[in-house]
Every structure is written in structure tokens, then in C-alpha cells.
Protein backbone atom coordinates (compact mmCIF):
# COMPACT_ATOMS: atom_id res chain seq x y z
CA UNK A 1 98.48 81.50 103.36
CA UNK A 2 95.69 83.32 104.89
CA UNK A 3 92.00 83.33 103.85
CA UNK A 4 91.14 86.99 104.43
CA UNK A 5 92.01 88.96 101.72
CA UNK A 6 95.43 91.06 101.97
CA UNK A 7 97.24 93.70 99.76
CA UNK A 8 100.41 92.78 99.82
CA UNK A 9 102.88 95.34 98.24
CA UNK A 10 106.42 93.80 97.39
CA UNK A 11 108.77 96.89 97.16
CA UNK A 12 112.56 97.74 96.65
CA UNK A 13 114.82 99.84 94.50
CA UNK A 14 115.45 99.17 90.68
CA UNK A 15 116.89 95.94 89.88
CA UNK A 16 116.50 94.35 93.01
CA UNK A 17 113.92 91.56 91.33
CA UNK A 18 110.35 92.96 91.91
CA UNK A 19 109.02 92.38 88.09
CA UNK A 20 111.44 89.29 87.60
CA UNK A 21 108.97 87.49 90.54
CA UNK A 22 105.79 88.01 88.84
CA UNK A 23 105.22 85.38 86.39
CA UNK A 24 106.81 82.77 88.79
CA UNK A 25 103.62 83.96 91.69
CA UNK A 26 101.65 83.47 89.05
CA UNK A 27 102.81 80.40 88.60
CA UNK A 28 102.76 79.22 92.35
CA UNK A 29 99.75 80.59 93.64
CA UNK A 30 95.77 80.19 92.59
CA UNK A 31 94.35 82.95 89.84
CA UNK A 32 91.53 82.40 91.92
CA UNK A 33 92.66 84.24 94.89
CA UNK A 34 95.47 86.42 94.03
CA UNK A 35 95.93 89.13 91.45
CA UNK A 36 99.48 89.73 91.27
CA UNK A 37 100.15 92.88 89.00
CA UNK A 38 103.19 95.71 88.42
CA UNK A 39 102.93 98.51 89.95
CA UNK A 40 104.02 100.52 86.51
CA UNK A 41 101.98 97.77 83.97
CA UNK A 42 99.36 101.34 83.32
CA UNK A 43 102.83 103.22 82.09
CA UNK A 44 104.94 105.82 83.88
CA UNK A 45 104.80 109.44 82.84
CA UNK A 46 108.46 111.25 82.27
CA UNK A 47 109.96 111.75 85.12
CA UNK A 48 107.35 109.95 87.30
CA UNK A 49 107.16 111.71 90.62
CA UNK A 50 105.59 111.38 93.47
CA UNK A 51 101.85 112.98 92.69
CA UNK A 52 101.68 110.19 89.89
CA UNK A 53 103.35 107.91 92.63
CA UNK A 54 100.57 108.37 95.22
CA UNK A 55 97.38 108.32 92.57
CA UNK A 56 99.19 104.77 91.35
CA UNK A 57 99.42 103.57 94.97
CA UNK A 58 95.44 104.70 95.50
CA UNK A 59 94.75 103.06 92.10
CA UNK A 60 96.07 99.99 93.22
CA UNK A 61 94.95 100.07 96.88
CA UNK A 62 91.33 100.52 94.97
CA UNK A 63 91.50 97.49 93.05
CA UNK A 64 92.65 95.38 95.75
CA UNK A 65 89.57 96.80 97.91
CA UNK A 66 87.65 95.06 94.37
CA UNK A 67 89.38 92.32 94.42
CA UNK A 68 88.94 91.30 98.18
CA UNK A 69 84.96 91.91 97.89
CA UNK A 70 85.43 88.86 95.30
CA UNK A 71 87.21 87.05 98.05
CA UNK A 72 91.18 87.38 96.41
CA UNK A 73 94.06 89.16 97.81
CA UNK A 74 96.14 91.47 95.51
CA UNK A 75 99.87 91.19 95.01
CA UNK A 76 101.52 94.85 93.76
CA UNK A 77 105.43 93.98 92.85
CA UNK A 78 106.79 97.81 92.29
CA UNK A 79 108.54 100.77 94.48
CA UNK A 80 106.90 102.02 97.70
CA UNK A 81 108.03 103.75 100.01
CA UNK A 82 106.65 102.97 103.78
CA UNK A 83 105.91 106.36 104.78
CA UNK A 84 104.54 107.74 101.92
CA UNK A 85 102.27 104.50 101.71
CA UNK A 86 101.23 105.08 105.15
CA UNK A 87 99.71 108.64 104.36
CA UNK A 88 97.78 107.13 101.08
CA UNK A 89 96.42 103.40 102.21
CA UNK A 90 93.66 103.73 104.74
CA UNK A 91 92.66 101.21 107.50
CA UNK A 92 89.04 101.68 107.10
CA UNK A 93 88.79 101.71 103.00
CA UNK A 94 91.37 98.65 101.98
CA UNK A 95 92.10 95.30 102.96
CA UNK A 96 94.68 94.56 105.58
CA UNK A 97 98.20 95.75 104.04
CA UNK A 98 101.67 94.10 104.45
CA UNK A 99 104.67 95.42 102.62
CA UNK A 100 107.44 93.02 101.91
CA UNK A 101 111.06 94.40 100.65
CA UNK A 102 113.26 92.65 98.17
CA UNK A 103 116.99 93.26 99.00
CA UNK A 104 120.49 93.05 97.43
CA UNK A 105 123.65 94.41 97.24
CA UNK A 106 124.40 97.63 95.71
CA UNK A 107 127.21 95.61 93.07
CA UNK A 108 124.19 93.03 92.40
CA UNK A 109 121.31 95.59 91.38
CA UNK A 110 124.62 97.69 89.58
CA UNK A 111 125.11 94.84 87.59
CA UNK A 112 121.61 94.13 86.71
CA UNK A 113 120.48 97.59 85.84
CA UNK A 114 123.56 97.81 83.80
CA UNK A 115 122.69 94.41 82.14
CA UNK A 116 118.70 95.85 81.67
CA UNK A 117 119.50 99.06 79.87
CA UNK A 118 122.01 98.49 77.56
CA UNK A 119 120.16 99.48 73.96
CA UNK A 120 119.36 102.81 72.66
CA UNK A 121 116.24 102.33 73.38
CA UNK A 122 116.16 100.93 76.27
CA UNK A 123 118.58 103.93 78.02
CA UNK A 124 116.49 106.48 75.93
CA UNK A 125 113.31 104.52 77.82
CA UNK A 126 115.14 104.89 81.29
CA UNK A 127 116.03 108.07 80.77
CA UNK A 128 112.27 109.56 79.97
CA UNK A 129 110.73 107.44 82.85
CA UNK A 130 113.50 108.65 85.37
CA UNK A 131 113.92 111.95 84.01
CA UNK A 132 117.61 111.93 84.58
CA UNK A 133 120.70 110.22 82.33
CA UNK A 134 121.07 106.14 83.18
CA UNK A 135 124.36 107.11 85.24
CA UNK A 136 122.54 109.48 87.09
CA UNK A 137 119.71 106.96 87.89
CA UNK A 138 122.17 103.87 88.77
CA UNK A 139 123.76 106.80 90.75
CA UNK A 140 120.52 107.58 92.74
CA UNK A 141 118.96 103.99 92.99
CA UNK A 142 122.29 102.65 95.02
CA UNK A 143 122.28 105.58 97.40
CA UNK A 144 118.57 104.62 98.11
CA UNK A 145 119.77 100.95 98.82
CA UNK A 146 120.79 101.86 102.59
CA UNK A 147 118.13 104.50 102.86
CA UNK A 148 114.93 102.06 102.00
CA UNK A 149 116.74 99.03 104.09
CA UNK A 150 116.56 101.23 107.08
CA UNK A 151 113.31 102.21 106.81
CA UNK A 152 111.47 98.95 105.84
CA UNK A 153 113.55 97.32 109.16
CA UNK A 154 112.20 99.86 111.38
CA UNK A 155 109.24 99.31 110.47
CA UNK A 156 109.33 95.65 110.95
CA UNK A 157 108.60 94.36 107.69
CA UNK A 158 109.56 91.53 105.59
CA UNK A 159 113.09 91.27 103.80
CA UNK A 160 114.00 89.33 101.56
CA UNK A 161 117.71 88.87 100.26
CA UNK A 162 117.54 88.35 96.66
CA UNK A 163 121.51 88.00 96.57
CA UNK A 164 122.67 84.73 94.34
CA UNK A 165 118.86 83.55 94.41
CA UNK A 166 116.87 82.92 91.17
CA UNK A 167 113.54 85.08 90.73
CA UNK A 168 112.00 81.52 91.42
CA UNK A 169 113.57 80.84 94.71
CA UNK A 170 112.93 84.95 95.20
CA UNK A 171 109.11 84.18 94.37
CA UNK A 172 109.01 80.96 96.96
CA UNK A 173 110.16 83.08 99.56
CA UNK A 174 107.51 85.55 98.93
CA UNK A 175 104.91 83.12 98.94
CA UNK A 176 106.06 81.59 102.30
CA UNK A 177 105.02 84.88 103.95
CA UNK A 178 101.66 85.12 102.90
């Protein structure tokens, strides 16, 4: 771990294990210097989007800027996409900026999304946040899987295989890069 405070975003598609890690970095690493938050823990409007995408990202890029005048780095565990990151985080306003992605295969994060929605009101939930039907969404997140893998490779950043691996070995391995 590094002394100068970071942003560290920890991305992937739905059901991959971003929210599962939180309380376990909570666990493992000082409240003193890291706030470790999720990305959607202020709400998601129906259908989401990417305006309300780009403000979160800024609104979270902003309170890591806070956070690292107080000496702590900020951990984000939620969906970004490199690119569009890119175009929103700036060099000169917020802390240095590493995004990590969480990884598995496109039968594990079927299972688990099937296992996560499986209430009325949890698929009625899923369904007002995505703005599509919970096939549709499972649908859409595993044709992303091959998409976002590319991308975050590319650009050289962290994976992490959460295939077969609890949210607290997931969480270790996080940690380790920091």
C-alpha cells in the first residue's frame, strides 16, 4: 500500500462481485485511510444511463479529491467503463486513478444474477434500474463480459478472476494491488 492518496475504481459487469467485496475492504484495510463506498449507495434512477453515469463518476471523483486533502484514498466498487472514465476524471483536479476489473465467466455471473433477482421485488427492482425485463438484462450484461475484458486489458489494468474465489479471497486480492 501506498501513502499518497489514490482513487481506486474496482469495475466489472453485474454479478461479477464488486458490492460482495465491500464489507470484507472494510474489514482489511484502516477507516483511517480508505473510504471504500458503492458506486450506486446514492440510488439509481430508471433506466440509469450514461448522463446519470458520468455526474456519479464526477460525484465520486469529487469526494475522493476530499478525501485525499484529509490524507485517505477512496475505494469506488461499481461499473465503469475505461473510456468513458477517461473523458470525466481529470489529471489536474483528482488524485492519481487506477481502475481494477473483477472478472468471471459468463455461466458464473449467469448463475449469480439469476440467484440475486429471484423475488418480485427484487426483478420488479432490476427491471426499473435497468430499464429492460431481467432476461433482457442477463442477456446484455454477458455480451458485455468479452467487450469490458478487452478493453480493461488494453488498457493495462488490473484483473482479477473472481471464478471459484470467495468475496474474501476476491477482497485480498484487491488489497494486494494497492
Amino acid at each position: 500500500m501506498k501513502d499518497s492518496p489514490k482513487v481506486y475504481f474496482i469495475s466489472g459487469v453485474s454479478g461479477v462481485g464488486k458490492s460482495s467485496v465491500i464489507k470484507h475492504l472494510k474489514v482489511m484495510l484502516p477507516v483511517d485511510a480508505y473510504d471504500i463506498r458503492d458506486f450506486d449507495e446514492r440510488g439509481v434512477p430508471a433506466g440509469g444511463g450514461h448522463e446519470w453515469h458520468n455526474k456519479e463518476t464526477l460525484y465520486w471523483l469529487e469526494t475522493a479529491t476530499e478525501n485525499a486533502k484529509l490524507g485517505k484514498s477512496t475505494i469506488v466498487c461499481g461499473f465503469v467503463e475505461p473510456g468513458r472514465f477517461w473523458k470525466v476524471y481529470s489529471k489536474e483536479k483528482h488524485p492519481p486513478a487506477q481502475l481494477v476489473m473483477l472478472h468471471a465467466s459468463n455461466d458464473t455471473i449467469k448463475k449469480r444474477l439469476l440467484g440475486r433477482y429471484r423475488t418480485p421485488e427484487s426483478i420488479a427492482e432490476i427491471n426499473r434500474a435497468a430499464g429492460v425485463p431481467l432476461d433482457k438484462f442477463v442477456e446484455d450484461i454477458l455480451s458485455a463480459v468479452p467487450w469490458l475484458y478487452d478493453i480493461f486489458k488494453k488498457e493495462g489494468a488490473p484483473i482479477i478472476d473472481t471464478e471459484n474465489k470467495t468475496p474474501e479471497e476476491v477482497a485480498q486480492e484487491i488489497v494486494e494491488l494497492l
